[in-house]
C-alpha atoms as a PDB file:
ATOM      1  CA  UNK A   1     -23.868  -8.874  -6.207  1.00  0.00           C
ATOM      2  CA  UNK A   2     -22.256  -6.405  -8.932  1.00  0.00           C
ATOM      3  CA  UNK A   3     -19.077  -7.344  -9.889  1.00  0.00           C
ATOM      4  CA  UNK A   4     -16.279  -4.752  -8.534  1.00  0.00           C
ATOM      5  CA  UNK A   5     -15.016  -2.411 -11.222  1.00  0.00           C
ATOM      6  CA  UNK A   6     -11.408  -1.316 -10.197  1.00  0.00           C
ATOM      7  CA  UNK A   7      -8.890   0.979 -11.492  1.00  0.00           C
ATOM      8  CA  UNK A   8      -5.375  -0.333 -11.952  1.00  0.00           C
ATOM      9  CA  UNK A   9      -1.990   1.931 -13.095  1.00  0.00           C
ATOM     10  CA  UNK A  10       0.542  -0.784 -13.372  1.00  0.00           C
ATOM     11  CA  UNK A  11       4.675  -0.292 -13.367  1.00  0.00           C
ATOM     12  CA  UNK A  12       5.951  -3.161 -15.429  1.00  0.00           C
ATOM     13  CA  UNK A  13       9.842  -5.027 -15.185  1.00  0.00           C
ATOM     14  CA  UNK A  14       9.577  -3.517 -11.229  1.00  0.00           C
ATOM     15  CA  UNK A  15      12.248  -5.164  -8.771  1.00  0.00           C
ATOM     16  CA  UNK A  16       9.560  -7.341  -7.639  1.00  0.00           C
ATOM     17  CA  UNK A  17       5.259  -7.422  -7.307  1.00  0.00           C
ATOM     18  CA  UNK A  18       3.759  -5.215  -4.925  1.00  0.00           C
ATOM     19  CA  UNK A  19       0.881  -3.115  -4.403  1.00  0.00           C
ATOM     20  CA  UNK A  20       2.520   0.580  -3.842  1.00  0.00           C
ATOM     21  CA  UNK A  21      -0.379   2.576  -2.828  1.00  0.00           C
ATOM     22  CA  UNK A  22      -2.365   5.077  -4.721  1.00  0.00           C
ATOM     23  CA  UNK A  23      -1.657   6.755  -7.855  1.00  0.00           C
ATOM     24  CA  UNK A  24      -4.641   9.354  -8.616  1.00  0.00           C
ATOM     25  CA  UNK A  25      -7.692   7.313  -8.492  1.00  0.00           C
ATOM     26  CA  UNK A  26      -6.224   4.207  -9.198  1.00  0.00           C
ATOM     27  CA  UNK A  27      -4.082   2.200  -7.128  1.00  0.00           C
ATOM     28  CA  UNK A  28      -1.098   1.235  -8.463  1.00  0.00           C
ATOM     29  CA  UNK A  29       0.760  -2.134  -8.487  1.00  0.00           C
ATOM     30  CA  UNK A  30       4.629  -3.148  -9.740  1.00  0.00           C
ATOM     31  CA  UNK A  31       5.099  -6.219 -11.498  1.00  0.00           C
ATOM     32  CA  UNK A  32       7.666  -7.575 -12.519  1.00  0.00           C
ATOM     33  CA  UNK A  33       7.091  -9.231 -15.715  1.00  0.00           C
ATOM     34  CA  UNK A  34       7.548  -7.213 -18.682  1.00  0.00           C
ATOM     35  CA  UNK A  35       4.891  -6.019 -20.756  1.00  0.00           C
ATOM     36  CA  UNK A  36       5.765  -8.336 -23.174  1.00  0.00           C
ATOM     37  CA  UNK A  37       3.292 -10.741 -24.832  1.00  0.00           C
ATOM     38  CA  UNK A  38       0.923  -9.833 -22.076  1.00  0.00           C
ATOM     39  CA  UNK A  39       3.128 -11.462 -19.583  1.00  0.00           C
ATOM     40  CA  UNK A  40       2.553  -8.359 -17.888  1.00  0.00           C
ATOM     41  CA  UNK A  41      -1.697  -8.360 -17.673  1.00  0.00           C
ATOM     42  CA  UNK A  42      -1.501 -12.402 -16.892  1.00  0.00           C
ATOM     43  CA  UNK A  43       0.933 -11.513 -14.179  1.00  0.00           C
ATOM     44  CA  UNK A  44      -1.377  -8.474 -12.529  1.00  0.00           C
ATOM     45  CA  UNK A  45      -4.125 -11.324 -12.800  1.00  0.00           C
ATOM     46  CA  UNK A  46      -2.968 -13.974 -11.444  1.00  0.00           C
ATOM     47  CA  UNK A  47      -1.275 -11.730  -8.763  1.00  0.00           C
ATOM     48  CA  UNK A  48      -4.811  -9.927  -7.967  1.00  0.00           C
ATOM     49  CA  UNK A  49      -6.670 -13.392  -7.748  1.00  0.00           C
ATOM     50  CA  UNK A  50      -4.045 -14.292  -5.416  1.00  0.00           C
ATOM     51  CA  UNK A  51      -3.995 -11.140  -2.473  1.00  0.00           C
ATOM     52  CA  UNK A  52      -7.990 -11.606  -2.967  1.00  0.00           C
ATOM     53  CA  UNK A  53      -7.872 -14.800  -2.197  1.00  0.00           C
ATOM     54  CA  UNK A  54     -10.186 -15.927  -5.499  1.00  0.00           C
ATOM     55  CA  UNK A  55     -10.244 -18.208  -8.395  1.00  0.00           C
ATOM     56  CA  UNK A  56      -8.444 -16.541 -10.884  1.00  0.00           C
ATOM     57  CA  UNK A  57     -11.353 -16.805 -13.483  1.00  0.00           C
ATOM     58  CA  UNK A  58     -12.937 -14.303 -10.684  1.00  0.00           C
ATOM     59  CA  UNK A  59     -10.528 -11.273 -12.099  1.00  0.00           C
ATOM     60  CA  UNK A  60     -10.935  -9.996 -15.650  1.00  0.00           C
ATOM     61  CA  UNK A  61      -9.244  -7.213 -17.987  1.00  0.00           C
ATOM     62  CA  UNK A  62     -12.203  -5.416 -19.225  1.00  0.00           C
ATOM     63  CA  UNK A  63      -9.911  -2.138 -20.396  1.00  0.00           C
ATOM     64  CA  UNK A  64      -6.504  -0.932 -20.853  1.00  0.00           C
ATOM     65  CA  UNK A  65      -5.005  -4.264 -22.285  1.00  0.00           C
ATOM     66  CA  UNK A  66      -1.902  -2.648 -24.139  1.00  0.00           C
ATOM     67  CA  UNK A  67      -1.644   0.203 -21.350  1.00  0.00           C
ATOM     68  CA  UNK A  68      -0.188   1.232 -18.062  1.00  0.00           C
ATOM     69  CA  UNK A  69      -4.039   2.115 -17.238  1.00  0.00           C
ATOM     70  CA  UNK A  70      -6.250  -0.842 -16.373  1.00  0.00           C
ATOM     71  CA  UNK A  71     -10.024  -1.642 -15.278  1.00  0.00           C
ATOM     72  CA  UNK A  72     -10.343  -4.819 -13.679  1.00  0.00           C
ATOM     73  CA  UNK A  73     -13.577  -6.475 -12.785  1.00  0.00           C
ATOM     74  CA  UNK A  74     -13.468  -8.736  -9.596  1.00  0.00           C
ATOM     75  CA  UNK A  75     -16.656 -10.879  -9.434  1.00  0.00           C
ATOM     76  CA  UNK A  76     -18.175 -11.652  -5.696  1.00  0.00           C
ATOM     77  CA  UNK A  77     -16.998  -8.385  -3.845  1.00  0.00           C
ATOM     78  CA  UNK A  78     -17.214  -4.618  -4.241  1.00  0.00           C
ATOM     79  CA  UNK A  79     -14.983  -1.768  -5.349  1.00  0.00           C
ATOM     80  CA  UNK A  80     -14.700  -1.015  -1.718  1.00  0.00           C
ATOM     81  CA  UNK A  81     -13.904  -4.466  -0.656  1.00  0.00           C
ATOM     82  CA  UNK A  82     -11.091  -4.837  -3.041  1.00  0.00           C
ATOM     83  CA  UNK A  83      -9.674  -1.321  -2.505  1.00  0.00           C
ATOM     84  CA  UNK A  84      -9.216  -2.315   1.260  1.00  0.00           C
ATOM     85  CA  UNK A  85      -7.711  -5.667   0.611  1.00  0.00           C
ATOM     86  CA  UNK A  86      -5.121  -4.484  -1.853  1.00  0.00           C
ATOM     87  CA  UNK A  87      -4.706  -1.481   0.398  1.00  0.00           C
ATOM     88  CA  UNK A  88      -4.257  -2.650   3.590  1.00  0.00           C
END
């Protein structure tokens, strides 16, 4: 199986880490680490491999490292999979 390739607009230093729906054709997720020394992409990781349910070596920054704008690749499931388990 593929690995799932996932658009991600993150909202850094947010209240606290949530998925909050859609924003375009990504979905978007606060976090609230700063963007800081990545502290902000190893959060959205970690936080991802967690709501997934997967290792977190399963859920990789391909793009958008320095950005609000990310694509994420989540090995083992498919860009419909994921979209339903961070949406639901």
């Amino acid at each position: 199986m593929p690995d799932a390739k996932i658009a991600i607009w993150v909202q850094p230093r947010a209240s606290r880490t949530e998925v909050a729906g859609r924003h375009g054709d990504a979905i978007k997720i606060k976090l609230a680490a700063p963007p800081v020394d990545g502290a902000a992409n190893e959060a959205l990781l970690l936080f991802l491999s967690e709501i997934l349910r997967l290792p977190k070596s399963a859920v990789t920054l391909l793009s958008g490292h320095t950005g609000r704008r990310k694509t994420i690749a989540v090995a083992g499931m498919t860009s419909g999979e994921v979209a339903s388990k961070l949406l639901e």
